[in-house]
C-alpha atoms as a PDB file:
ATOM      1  CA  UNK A   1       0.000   0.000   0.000  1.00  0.00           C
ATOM      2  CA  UNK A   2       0.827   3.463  -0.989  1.00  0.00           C
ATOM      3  CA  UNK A   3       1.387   5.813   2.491  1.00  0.00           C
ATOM      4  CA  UNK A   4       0.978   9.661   1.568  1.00  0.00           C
ATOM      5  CA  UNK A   5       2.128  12.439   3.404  1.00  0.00           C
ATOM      6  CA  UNK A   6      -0.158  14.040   5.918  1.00  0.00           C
ATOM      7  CA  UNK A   7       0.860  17.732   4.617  1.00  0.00           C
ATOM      8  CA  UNK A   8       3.870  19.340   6.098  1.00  0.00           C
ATOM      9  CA  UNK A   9       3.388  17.163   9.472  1.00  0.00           C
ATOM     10  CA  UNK A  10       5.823  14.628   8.429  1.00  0.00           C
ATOM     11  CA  UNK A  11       2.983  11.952   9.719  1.00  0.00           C
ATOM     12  CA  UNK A  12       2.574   9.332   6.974  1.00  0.00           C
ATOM     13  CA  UNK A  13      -1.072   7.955   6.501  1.00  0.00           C
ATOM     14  CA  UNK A  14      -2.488   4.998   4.307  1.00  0.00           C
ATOM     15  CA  UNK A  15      -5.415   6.785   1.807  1.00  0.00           C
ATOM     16  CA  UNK A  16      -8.289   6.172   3.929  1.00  0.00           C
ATOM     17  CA  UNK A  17      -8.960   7.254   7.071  1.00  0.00           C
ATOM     18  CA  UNK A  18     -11.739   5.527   9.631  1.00  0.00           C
ATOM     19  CA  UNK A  19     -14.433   7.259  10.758  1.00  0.00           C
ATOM     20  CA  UNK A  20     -14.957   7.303  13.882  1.00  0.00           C
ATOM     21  CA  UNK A  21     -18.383   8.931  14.678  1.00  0.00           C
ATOM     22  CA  UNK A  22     -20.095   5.620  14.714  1.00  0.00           C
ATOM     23  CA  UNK A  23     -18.338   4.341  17.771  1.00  0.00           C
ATOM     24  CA  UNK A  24     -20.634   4.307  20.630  1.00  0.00           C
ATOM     25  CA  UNK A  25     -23.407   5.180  18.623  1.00  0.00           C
ATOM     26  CA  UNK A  26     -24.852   2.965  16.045  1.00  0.00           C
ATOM     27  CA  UNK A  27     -21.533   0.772  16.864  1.00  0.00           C
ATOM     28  CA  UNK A  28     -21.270  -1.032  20.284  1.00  0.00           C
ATOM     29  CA  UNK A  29     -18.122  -1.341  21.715  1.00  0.00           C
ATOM     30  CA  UNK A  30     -17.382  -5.003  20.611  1.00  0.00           C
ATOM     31  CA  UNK A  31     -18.250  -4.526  17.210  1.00  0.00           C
ATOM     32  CA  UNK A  32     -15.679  -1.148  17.232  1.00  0.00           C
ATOM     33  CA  UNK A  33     -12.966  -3.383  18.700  1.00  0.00           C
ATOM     34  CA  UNK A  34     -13.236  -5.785  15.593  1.00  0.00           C
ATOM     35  CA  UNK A  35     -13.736  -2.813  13.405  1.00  0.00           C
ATOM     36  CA  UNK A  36     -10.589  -1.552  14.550  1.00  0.00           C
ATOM     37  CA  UNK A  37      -8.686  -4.599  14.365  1.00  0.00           C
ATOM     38  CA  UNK A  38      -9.557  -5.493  10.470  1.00  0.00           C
ATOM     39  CA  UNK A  39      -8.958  -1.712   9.884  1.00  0.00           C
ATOM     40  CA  UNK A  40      -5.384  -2.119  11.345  1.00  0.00           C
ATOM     41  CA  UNK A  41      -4.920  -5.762  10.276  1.00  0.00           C
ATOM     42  CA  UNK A  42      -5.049  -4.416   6.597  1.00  0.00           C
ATOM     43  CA  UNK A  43      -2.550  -1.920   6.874  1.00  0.00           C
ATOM     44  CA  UNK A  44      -4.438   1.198   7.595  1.00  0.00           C
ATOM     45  CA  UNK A  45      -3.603   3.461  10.265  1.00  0.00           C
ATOM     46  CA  UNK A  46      -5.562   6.801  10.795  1.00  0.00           C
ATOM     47  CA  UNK A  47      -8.424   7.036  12.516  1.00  0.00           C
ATOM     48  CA  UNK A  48     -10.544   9.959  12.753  1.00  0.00           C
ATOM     49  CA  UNK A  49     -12.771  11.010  16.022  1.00  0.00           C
ATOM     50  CA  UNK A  50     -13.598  14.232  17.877  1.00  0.00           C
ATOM     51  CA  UNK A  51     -14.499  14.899  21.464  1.00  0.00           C
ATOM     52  CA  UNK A  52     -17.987  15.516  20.888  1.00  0.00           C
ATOM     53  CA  UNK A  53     -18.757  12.277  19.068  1.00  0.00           C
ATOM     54  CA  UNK A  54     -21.787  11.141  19.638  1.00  0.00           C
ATOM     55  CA  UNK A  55     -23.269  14.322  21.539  1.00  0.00           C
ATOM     56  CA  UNK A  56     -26.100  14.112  19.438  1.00  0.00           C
ATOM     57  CA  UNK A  57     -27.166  10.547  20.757  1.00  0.00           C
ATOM     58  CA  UNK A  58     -30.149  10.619  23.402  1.00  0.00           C
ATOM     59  CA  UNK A  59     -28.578  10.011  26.631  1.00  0.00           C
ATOM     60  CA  UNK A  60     -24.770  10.703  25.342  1.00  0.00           C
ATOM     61  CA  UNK A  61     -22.737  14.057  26.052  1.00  0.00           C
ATOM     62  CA  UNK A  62     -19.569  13.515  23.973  1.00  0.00           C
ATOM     63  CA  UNK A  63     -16.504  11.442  24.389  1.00  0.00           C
ATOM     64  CA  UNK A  64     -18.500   8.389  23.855  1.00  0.00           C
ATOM     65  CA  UNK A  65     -16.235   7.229  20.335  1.00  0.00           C
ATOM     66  CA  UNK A  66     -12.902   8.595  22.123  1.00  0.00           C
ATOM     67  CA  UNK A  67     -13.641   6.624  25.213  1.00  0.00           C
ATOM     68  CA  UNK A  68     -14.174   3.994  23.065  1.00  0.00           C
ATOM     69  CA  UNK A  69     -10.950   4.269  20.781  1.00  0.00           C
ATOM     70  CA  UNK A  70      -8.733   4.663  24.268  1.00  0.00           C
ATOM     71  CA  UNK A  71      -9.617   1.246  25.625  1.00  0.00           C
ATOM     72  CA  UNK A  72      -9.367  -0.449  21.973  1.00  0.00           C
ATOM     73  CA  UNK A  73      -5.708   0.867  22.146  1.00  0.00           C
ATOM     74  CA  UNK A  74      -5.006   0.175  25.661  1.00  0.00           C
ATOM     75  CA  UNK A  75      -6.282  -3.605  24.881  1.00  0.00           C
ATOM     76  CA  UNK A  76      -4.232  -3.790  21.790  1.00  0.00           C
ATOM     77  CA  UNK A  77      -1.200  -2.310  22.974  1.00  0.00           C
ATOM     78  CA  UNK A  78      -0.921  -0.517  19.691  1.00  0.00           C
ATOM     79  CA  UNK A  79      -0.607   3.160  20.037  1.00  0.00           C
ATOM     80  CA  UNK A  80       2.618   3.437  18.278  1.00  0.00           C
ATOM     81  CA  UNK A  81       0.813   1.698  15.190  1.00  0.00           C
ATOM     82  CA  UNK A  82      -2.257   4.314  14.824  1.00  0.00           C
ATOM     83  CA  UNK A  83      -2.348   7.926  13.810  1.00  0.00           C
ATOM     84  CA  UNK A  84      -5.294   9.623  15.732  1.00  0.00           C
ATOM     85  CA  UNK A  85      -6.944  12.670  15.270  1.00  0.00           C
ATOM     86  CA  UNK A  86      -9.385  14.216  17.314  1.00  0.00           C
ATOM     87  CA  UNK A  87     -10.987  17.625  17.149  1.00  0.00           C
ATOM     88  CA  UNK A  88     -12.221  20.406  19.873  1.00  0.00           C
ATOM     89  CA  UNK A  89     -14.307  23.567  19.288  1.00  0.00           C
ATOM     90  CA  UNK A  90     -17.945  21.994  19.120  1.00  0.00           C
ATOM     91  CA  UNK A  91     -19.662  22.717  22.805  1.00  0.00           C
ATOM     92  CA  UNK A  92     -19.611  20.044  24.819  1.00  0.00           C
ATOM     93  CA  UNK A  93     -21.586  21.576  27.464  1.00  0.00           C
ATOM     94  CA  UNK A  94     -22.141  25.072  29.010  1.00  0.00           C
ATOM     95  CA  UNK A  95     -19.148  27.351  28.443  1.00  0.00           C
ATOM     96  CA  UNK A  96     -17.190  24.099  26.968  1.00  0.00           C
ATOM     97  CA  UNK A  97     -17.036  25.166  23.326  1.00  0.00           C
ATOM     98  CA  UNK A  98     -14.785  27.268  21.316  1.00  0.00           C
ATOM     99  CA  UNK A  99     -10.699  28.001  20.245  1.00  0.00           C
ATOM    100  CA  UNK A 100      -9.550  29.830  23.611  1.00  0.00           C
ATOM    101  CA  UNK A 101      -6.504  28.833  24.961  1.00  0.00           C
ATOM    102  CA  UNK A 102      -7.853  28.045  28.314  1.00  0.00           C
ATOM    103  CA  UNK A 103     -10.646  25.700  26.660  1.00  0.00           C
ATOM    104  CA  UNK A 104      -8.005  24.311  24.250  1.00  0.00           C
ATOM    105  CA  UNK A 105      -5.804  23.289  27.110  1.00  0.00           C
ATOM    106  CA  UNK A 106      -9.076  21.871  29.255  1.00  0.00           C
ATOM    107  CA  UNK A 107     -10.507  19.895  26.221  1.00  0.00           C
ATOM    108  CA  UNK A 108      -7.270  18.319  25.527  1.00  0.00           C
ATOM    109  CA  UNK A 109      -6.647  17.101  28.845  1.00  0.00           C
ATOM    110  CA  UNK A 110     -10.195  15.226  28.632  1.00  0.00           C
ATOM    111  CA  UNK A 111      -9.344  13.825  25.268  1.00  0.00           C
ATOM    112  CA  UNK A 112      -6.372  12.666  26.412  1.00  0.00           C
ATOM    113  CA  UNK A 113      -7.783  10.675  29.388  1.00  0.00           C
ATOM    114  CA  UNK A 114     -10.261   9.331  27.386  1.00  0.00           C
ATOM    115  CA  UNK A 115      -8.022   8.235  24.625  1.00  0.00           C
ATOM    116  CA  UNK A 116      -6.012   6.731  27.431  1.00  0.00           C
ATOM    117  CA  UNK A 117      -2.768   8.446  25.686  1.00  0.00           C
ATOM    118  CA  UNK A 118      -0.088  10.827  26.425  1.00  0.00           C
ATOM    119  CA  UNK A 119       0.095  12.131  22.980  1.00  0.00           C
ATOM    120  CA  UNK A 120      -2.777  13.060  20.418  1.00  0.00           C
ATOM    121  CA  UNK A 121      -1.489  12.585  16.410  1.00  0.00           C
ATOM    122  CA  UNK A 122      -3.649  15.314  15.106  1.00  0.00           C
ATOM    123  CA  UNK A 123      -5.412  17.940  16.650  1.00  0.00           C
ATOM    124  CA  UNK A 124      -7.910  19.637  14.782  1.00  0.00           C
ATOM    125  CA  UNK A 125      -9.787  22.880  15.506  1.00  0.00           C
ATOM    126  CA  UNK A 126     -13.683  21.450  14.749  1.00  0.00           C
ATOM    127  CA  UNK A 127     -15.266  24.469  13.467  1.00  0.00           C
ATOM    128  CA  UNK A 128     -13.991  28.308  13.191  1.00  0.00           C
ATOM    129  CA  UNK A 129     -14.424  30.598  15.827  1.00  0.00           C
ATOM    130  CA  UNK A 130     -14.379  34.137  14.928  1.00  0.00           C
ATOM    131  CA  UNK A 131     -14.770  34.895  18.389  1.00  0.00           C
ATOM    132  CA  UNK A 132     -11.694  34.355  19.480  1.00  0.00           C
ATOM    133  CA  UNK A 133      -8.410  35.707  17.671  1.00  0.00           C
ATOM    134  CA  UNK A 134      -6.589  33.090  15.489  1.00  0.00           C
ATOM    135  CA  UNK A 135      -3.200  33.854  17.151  1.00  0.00           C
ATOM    136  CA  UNK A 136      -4.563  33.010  20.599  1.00  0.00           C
ATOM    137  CA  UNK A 137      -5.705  29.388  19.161  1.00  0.00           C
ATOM    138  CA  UNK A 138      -2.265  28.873  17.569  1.00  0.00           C
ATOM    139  CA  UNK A 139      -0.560  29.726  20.651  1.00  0.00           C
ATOM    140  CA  UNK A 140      -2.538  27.401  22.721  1.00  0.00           C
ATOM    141  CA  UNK A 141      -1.444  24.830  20.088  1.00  0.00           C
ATOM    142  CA  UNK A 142       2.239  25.898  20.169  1.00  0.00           C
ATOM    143  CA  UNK A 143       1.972  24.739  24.399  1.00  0.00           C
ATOM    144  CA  UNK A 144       0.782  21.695  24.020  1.00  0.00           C
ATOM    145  CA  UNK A 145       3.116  20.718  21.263  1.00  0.00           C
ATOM    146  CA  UNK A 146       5.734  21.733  23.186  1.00  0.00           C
ATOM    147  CA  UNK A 147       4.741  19.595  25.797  1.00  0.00           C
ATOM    148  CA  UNK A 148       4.505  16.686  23.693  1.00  0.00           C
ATOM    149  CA  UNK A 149       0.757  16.643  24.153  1.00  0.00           C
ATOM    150  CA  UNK A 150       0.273  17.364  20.074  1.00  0.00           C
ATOM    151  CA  UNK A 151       2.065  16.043  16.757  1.00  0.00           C
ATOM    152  CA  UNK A 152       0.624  18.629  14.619  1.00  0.00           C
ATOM    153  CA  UNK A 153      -2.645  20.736  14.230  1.00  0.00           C
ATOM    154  CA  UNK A 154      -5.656  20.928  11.895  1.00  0.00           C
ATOM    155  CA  UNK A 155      -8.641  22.527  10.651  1.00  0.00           C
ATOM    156  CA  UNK A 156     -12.161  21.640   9.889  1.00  0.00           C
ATOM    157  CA  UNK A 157     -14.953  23.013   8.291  1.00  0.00           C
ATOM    158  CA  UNK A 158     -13.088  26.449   7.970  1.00  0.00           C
ATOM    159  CA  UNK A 159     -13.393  29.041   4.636  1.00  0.00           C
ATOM    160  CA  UNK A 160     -10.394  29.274   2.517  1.00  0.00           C
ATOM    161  CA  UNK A 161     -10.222  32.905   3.872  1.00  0.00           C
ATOM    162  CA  UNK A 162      -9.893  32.053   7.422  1.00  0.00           C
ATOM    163  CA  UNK A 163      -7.837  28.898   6.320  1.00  0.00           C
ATOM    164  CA  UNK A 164      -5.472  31.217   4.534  1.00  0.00           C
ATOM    165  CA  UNK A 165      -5.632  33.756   7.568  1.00  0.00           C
ATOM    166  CA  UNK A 166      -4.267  31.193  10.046  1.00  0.00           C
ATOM    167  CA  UNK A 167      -1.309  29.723   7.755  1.00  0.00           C
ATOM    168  CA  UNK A 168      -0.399  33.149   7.167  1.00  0.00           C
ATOM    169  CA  UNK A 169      -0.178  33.972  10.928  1.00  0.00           C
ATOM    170  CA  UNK A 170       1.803  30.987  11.132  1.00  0.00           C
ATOM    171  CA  UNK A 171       4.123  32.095   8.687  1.00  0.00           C
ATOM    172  CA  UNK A 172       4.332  35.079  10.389  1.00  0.00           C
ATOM    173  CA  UNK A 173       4.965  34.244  13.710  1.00  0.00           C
ATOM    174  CA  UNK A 174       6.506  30.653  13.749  1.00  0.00           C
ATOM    175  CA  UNK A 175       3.602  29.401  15.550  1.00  0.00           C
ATOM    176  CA  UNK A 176       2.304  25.619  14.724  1.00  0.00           C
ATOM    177  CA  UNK A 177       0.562  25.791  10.918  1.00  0.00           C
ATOM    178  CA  UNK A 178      -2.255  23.803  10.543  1.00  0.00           C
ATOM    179  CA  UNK A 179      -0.989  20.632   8.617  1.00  0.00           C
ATOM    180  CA  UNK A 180      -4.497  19.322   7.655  1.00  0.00           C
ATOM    181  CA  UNK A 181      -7.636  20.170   6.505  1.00  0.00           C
ATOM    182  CA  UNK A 182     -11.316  18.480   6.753  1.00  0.00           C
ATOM    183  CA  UNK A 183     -13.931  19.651   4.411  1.00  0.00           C
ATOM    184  CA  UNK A 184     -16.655  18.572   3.676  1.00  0.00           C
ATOM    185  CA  UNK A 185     -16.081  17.163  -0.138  1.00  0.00           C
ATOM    186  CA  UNK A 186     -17.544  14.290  -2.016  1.00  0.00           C
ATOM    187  CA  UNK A 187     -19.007  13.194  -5.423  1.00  0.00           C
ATOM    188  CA  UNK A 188     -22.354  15.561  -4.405  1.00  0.00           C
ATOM    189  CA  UNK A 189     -20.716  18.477  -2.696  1.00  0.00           C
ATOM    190  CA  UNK A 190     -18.083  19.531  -4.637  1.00  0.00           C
ATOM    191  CA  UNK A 191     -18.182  23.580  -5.296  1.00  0.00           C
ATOM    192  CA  UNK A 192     -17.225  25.051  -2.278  1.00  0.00           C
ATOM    193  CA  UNK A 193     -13.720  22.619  -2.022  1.00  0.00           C
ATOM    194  CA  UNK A 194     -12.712  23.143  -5.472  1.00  0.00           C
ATOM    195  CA  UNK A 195     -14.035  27.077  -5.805  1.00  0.00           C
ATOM    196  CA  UNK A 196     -12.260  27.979  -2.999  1.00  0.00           C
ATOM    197  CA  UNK A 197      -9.976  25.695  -0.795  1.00  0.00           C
ATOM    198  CA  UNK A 198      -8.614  23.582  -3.033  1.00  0.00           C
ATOM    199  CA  UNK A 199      -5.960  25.850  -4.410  1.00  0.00           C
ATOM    200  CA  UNK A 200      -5.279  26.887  -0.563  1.00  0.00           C
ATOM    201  CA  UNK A 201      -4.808  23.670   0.455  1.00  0.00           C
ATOM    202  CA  UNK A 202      -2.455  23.011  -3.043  1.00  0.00           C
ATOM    203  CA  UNK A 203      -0.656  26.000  -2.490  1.00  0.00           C
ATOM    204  CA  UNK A 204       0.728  25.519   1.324  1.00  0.00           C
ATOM    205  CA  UNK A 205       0.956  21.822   0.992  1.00  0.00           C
ATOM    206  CA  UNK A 206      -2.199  20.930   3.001  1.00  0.00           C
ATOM    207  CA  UNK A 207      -3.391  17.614   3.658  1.00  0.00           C
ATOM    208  CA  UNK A 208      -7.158  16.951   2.845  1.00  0.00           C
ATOM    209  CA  UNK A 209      -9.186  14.692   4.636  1.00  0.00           C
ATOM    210  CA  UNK A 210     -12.349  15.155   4.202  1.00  0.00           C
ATOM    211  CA  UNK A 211     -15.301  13.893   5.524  1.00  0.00           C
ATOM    212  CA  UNK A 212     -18.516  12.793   4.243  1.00  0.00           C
ATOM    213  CA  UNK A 213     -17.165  10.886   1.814  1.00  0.00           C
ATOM    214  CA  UNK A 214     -19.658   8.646   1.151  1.00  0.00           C
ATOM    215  CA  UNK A 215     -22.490  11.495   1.445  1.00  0.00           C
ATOM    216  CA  UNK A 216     -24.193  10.056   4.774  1.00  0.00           C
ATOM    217  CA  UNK A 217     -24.122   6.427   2.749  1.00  0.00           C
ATOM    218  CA  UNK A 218     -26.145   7.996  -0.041  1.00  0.00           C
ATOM    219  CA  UNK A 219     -23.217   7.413  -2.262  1.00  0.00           C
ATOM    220  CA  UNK A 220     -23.300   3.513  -2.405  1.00  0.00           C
ATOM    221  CA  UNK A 221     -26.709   3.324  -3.737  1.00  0.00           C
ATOM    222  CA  UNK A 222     -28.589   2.645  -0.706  1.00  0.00           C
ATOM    223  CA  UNK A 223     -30.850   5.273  -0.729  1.00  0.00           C
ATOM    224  CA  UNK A 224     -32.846   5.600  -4.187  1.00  0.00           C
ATOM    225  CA  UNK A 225     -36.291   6.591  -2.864  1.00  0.00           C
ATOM    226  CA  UNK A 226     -37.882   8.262   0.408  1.00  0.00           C
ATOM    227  CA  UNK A 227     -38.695   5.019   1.466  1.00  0.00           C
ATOM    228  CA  UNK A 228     -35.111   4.111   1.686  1.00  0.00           C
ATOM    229  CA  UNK A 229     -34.081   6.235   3.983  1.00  0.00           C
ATOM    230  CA  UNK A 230     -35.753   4.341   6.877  1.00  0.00           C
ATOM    231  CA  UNK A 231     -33.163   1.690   6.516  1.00  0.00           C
ATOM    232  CA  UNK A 232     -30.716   3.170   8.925  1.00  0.00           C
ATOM    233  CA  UNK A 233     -30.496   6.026  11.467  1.00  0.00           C
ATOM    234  CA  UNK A 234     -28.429   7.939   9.181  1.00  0.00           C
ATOM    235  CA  UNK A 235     -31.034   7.969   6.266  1.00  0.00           C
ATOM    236  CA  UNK A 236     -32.159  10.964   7.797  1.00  0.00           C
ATOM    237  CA  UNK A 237     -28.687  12.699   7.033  1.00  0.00           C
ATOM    238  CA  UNK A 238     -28.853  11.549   3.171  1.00  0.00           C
ATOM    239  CA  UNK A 239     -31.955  12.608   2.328  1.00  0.00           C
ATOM    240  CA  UNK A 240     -30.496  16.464   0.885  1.00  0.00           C
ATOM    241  CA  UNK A 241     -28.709  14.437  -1.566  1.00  0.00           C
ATOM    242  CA  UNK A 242     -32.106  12.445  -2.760  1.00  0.00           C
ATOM    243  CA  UNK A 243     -32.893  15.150  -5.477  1.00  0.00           C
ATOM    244  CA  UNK A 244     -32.148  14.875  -9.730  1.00  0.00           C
ATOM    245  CA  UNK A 245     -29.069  16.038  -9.190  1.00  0.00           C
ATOM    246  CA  UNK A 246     -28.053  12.864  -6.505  1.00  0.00           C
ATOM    247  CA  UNK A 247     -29.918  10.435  -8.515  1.00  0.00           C
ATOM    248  CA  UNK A 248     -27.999  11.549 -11.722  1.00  0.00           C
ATOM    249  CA  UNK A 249     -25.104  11.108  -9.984  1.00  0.00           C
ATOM    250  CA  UNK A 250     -26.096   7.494  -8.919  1.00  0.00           C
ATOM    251  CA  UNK A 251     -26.391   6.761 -12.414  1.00  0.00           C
ATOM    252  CA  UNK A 252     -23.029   7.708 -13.162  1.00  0.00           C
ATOM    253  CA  UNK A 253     -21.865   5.214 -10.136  1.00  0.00           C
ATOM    254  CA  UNK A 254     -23.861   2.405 -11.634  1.00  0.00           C
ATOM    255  CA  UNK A 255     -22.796   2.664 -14.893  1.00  0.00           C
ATOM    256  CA  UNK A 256     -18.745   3.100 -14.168  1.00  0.00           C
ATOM    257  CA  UNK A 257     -19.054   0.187 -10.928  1.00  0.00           C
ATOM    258  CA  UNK A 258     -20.668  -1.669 -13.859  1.00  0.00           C
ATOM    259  CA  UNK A 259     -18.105  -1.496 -16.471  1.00  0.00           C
ATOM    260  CA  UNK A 260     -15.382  -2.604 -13.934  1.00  0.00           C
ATOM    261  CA  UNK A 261     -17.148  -4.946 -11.622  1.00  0.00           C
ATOM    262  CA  UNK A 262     -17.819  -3.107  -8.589  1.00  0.00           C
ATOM    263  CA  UNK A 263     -20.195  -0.663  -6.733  1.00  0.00           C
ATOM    264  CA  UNK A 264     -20.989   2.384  -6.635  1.00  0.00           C
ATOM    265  CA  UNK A 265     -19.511   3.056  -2.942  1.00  0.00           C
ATOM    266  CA  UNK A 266     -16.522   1.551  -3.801  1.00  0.00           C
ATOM    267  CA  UNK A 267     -16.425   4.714  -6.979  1.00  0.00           C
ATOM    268  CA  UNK A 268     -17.342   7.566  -5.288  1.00  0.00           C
ATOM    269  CA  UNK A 269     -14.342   6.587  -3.139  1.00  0.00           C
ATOM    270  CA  UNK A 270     -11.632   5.766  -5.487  1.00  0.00           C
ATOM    271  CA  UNK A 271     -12.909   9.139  -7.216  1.00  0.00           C
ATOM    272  CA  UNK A 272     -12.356  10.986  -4.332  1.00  0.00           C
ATOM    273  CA  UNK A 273      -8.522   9.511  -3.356  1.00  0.00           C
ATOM    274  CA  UNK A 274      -7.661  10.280  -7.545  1.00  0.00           C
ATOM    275  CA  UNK A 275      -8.427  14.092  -6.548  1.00  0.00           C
ATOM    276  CA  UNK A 276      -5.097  15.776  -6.749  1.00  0.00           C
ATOM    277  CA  UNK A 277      -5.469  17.688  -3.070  1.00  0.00           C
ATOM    278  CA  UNK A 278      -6.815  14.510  -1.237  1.00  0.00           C
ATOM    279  CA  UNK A 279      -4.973  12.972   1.319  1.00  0.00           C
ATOM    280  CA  UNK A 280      -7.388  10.072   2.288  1.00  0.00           C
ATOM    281  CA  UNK A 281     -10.939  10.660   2.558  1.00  0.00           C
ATOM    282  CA  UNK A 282     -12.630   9.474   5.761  1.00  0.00           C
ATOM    283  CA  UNK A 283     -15.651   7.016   5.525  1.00  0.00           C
ATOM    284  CA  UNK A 284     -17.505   4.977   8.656  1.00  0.00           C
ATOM    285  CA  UNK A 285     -18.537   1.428   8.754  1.00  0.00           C
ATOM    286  CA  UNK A 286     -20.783  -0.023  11.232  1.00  0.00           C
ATOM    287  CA  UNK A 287     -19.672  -3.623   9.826  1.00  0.00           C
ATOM    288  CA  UNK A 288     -17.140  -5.806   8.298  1.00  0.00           C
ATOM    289  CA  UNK A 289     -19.049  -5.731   4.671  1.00  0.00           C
ATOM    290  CA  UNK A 290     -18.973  -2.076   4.887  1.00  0.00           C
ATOM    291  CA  UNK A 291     -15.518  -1.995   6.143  1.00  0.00           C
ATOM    292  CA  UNK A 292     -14.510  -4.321   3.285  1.00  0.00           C
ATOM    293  CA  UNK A 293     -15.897  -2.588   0.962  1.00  0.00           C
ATOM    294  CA  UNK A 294     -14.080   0.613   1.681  1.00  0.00           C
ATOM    295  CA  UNK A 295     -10.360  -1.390   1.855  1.00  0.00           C
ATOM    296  CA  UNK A 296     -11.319  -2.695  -1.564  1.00  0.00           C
ATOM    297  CA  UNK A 297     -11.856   1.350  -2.731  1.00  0.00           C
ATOM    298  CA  UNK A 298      -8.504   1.536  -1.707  1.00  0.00           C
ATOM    299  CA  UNK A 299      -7.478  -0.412  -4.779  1.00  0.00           C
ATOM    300  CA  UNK A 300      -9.180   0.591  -7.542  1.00  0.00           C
ATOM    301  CA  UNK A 301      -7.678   2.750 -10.113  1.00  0.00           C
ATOM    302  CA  UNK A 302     -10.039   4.948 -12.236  1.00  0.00           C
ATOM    303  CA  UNK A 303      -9.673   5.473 -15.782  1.00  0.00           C
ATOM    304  CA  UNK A 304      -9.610   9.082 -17.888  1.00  0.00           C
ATOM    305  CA  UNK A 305     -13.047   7.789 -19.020  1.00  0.00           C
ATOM    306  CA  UNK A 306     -14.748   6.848 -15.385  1.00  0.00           C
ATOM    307  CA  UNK A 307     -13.361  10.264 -13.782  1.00  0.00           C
ATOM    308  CA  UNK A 308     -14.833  12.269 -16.683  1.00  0.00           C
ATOM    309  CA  UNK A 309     -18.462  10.101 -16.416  1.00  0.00           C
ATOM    310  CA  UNK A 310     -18.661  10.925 -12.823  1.00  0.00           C
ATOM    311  CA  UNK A 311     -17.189  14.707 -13.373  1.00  0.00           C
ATOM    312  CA  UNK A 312     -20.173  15.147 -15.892  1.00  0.00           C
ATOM    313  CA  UNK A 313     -22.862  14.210 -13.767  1.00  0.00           C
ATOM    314  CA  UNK A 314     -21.506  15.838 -10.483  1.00  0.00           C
ATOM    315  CA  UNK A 315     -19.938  19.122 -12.059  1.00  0.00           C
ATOM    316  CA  UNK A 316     -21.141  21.968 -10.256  1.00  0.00           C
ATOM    317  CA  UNK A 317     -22.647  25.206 -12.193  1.00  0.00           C
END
């Protein structure tokens, strides 16, 4: 297998990433342990969480998929062979959201003890926040990887403005740079990536890994009509994509799986790893199958043809 670069980290990374916002939530911890363990067994090695994973879940309040990732790794014995990121900025309770540097410091000290680590891989700011200066959030970064708390930094769902802002500080300053991005980008969302951050992310050596990249599972074909989405409790998450436009798409999937002998989830995500700014997409599994499926994207090579099938019926205006 083929390791990239994650950006200017100097943190090599097989091409897909695991997703791990299903842990704890519509994944028990048994069935995340043998997730984990094929994941690893087949050579793959980054794994993708944040603290507030699964918040969302009735009775949950975040941590749940770290907590669950920490024991996996203390049972394994196999820090040394993962790279894990984890992200902090999405409220985790009352006055626990945010980029401060006092909140920073707090929130990694709870990862931390739930990842049952003294080091996180990659730590990723989960979501702007204009409310607090970008300098201050760097800085708070620059402590804890000087205290060997942090590898390197990154950023999600940020603009290609303030993405741009915050390498330039960096630059500037000699503060940390964020190493990675995660955007939301796949087959259906596509504008706002290659408008405006891909060339950011091209230009200061970047690594993308971005999320989604399966569209919520619409992607593989599994959700065709209304009725569909009542197969799982993400259905409710695919449903924007269940228009002409997604459906036209899907076509595109079926016909290029069907000319090579394979499926459409398997496509969309050896289309995305072809894209020249990607990294390694991240994509969940709540079982082997699915889990399977995704190593075998991993190996699939797309022709000029494919890419410029699925181009056509995903450009953007």
């Amino acid at each position: 297998m083929e390791f990239r670069k994650l950006g200017t980290s100097g943190i090599n990374v097989a091409p897909l990433a695991f997703g791990g916002n299903v842990f704890g939530w519509t994944v028990d911890e048994s069935t995340s342990f043998a997730l984990l363990d094929a994941f690893v067994d087949a050579g793959f090695n980054l794994i993708d969480t944040a603290d507030v994973y699964s918040a969302w879940a009735p009775g949950h309040s975040g941590g749940e998929s770290e907590t669950i990732i920490g024991k996996w790794m203390k049972a394994r014995g196999n820090r040394e062979k993962v790279v894990v990121a984890t992200k902090v900025g999405m409220e985790m309770g009352p006055g626990k959201k945010g980029l401060s540097k006092s909140y920073i410091a707090e929130a990694a000290e709870a990862s931390l003890r739930r990842l049952q680590t003294d080091y996180i891989d990659v730590y990723q700011s989960h979501r702007d926040d204009e409310e607090t200066p970008q300098l201050e959030t760097l800085e708070a970064y620059a402590e804890l990887i000087k205290a060997g708390k942090v590898r390197t930094i990154g950023a999600s769902n940020f603009s290609a403005e303030r993405l741009a802002s915050a390498l330039a500080i960096s630059k500037e300053t000699g503060l940390p740079t964020y190493a990675t991005l995660q955007p939301l980008y796949n087959l259906y969302n596509r504008e706002e990536f290659e408008r405006y951050l891909a060339a950011v992310c091209l230009e200061h050596n970047v690594g993308v890994i971005p999320y989604y990249a399966l569209a919520a599972g619409f992607l593989t074909g599994k959700y065709r009509t209304e009725a569909d989405l009542t197969k799982s409790p993400r259905g409710s998450s695919a449903k924007r994509y269940l228009n002409d436009r997604g459906l036209k798409i899907l076509a595109a999937l079926d016909d290029v799986a069907a000319s090579i002998g394979s499926t459409p989830g398997k496509v969309a995500v050896a289309w995305l790893m072809s894209r020249p700014a990607i990294t390694a997409p991240i994509a969940s599994a709540t079982n082997l199958e699915q889990l399977h499926d995704l190593i075998d994207a991993t190996k699939l090579t797309l022709d000029e043809a494919a890419i410029e099938t699925l181009g056509d019926a995903s450009s953007w205006p």
